[in-house]
PDB file of N, CA and C in Angstrom:
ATOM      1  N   UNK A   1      84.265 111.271  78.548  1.00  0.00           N
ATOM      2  CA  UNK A   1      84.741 110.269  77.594  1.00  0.00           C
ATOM      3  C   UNK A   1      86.245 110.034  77.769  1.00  0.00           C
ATOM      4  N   UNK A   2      87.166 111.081  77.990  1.00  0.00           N
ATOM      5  CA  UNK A   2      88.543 110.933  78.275  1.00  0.00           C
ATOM      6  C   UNK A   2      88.509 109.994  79.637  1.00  0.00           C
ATOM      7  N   UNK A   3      87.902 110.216  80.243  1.00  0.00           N
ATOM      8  CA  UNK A   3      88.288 109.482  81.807  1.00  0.00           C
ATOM      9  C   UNK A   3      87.996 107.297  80.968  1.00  0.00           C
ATOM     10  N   UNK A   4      87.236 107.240  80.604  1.00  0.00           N
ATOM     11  CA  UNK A   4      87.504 105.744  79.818  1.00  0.00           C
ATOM     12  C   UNK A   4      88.796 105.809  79.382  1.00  0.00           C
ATOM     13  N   UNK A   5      89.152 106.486  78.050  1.00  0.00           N
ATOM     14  CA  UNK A   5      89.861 106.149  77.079  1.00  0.00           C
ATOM     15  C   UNK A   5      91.140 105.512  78.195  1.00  0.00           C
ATOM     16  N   UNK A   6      91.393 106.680  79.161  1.00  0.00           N
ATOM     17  CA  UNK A   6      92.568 106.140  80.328  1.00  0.00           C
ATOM     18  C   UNK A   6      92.527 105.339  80.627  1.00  0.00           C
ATOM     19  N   UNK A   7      91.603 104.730  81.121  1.00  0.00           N
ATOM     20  CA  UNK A   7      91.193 103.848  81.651  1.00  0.00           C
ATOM     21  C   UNK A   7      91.325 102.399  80.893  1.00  0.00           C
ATOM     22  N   UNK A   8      90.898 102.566  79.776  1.00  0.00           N
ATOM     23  CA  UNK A   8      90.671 101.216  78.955  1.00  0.00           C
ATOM     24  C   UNK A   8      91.853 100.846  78.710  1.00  0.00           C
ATOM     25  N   UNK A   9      92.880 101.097  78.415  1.00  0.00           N
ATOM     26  CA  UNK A   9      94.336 100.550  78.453  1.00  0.00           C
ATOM     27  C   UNK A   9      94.947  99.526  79.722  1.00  0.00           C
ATOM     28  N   UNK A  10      94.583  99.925  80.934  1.00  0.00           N
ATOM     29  CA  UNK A  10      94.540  99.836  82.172  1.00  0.00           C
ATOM     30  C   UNK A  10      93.769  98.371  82.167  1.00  0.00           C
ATOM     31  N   UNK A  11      92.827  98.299  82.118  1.00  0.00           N
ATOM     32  CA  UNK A  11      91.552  97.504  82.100  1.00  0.00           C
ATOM     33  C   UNK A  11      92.033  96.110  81.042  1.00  0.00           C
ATOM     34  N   UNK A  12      92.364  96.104  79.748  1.00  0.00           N
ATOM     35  CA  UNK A  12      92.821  95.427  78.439  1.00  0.00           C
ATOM     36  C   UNK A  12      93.844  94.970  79.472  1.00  0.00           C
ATOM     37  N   UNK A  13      95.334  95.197  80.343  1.00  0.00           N
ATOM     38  CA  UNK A  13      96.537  94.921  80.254  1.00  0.00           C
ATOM     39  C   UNK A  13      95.713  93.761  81.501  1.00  0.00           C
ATOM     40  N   UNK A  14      95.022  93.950  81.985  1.00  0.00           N
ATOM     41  CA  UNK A  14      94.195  93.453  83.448  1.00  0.00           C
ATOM     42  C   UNK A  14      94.327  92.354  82.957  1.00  0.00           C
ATOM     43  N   UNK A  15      93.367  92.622  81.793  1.00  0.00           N
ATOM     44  CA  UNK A  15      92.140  91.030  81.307  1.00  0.00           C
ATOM     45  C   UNK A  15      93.348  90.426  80.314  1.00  0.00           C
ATOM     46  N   UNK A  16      94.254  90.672  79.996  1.00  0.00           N
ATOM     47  CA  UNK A  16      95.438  90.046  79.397  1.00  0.00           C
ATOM     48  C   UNK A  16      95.818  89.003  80.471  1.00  0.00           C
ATOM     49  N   UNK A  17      96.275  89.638  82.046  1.00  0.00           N
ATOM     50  CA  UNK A  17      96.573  89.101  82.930  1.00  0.00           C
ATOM     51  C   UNK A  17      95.826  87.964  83.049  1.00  0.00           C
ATOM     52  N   UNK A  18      94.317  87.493  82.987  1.00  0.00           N
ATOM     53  CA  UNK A  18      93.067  87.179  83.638  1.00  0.00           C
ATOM     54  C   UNK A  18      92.905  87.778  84.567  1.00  0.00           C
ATOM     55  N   UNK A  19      92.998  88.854  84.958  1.00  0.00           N
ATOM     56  CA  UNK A  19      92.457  89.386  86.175  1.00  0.00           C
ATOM     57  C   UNK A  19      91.157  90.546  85.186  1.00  0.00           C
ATOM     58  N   UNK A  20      89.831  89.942  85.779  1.00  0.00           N
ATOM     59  CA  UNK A  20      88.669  90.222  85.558  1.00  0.00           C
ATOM     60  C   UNK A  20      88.198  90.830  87.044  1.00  0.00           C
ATOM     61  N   UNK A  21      87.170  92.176  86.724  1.00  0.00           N
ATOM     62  CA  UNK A  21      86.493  92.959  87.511  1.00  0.00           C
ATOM     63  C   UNK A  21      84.886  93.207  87.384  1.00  0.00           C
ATOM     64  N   UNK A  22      84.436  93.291  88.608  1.00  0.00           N
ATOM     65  CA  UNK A  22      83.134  93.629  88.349  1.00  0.00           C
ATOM     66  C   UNK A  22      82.940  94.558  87.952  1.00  0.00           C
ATOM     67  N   UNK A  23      81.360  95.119  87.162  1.00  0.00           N
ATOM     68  CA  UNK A  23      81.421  96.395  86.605  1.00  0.00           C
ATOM     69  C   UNK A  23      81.460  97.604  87.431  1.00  0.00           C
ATOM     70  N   UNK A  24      80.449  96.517  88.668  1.00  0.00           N
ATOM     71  CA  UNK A  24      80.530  97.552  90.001  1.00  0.00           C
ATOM     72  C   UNK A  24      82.237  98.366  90.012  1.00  0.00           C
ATOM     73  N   UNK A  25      83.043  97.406  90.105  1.00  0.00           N
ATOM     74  CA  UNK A  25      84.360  98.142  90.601  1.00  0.00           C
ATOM     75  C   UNK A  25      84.828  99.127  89.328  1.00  0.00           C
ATOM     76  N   UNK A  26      84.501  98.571  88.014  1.00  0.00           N
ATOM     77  CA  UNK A  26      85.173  99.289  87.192  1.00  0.00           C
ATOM     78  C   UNK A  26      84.177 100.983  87.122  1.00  0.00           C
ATOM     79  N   UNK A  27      82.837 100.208  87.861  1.00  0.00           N
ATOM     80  CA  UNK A  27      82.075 102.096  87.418  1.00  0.00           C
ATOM     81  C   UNK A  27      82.702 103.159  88.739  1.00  0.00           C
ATOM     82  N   UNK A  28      83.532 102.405  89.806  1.00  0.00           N
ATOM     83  CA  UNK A  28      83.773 103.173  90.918  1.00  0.00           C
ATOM     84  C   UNK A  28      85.464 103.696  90.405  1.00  0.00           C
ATOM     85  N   UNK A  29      85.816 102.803  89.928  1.00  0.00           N
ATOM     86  CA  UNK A  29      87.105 103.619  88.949  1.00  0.00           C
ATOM     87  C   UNK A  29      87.046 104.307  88.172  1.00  0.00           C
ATOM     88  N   UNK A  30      86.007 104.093  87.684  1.00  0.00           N
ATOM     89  CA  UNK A  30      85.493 105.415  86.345  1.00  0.00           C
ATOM     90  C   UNK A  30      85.313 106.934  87.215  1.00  0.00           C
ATOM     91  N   UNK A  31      84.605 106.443  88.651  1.00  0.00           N
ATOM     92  CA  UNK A  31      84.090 107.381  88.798  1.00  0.00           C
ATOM     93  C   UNK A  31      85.166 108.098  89.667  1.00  0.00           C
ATOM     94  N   UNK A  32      86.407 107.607  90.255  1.00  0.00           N
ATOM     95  CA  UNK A  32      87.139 107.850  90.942  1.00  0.00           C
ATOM     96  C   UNK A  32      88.343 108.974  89.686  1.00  0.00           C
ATOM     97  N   UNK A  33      88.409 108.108  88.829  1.00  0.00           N
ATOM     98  CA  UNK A  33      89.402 108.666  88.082  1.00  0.00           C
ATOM     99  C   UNK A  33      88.736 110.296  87.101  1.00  0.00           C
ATOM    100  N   UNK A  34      87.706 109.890  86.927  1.00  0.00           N
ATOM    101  CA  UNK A  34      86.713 111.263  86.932  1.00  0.00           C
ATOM    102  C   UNK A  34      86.895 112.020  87.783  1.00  0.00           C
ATOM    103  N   UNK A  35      86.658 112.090  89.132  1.00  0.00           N
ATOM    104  CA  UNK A  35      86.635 113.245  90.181  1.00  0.00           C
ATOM    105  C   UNK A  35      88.079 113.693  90.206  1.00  0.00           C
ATOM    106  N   UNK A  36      88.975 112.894  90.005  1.00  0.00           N
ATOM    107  CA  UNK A  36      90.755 113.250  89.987  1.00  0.00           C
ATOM    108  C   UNK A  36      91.146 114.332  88.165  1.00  0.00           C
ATOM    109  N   UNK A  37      90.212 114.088  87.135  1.00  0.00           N
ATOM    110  CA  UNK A  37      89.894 114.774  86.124  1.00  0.00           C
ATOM    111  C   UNK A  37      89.523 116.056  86.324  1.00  0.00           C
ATOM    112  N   UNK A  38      88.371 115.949  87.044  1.00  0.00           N
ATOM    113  CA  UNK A  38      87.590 117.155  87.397  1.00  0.00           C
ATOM    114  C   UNK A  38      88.300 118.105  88.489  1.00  0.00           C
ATOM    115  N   UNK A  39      88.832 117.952  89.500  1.00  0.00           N
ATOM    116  CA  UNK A  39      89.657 118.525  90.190  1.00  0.00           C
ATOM    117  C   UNK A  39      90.812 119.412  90.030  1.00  0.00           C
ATOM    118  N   UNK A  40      91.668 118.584  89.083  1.00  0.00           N
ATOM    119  CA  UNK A  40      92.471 119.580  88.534  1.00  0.00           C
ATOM    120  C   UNK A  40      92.243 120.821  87.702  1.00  0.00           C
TER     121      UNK A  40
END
């Protein structure tokens, strides 16, 4: 659940921009920023 919360700030400042993502990309950031979670 922490690996979103990071994330969603990130994501909001995007779609402020208009810069919109597929979910595909956002579940490979989820899942990227997860394994960088888990690692440490």
């Amino acid at each position: 659940m922490g690996e979103i919360e990071a994330v969603n700030p990130f994501l909001q400042a995007m779609h402020q921009e208009g810069i919109y993502f597929s979910q595909r990309f956002i579940d490979a950031v989820l899942k990227h920023v997860g394994e960088l979670v888990i690692s440490e």
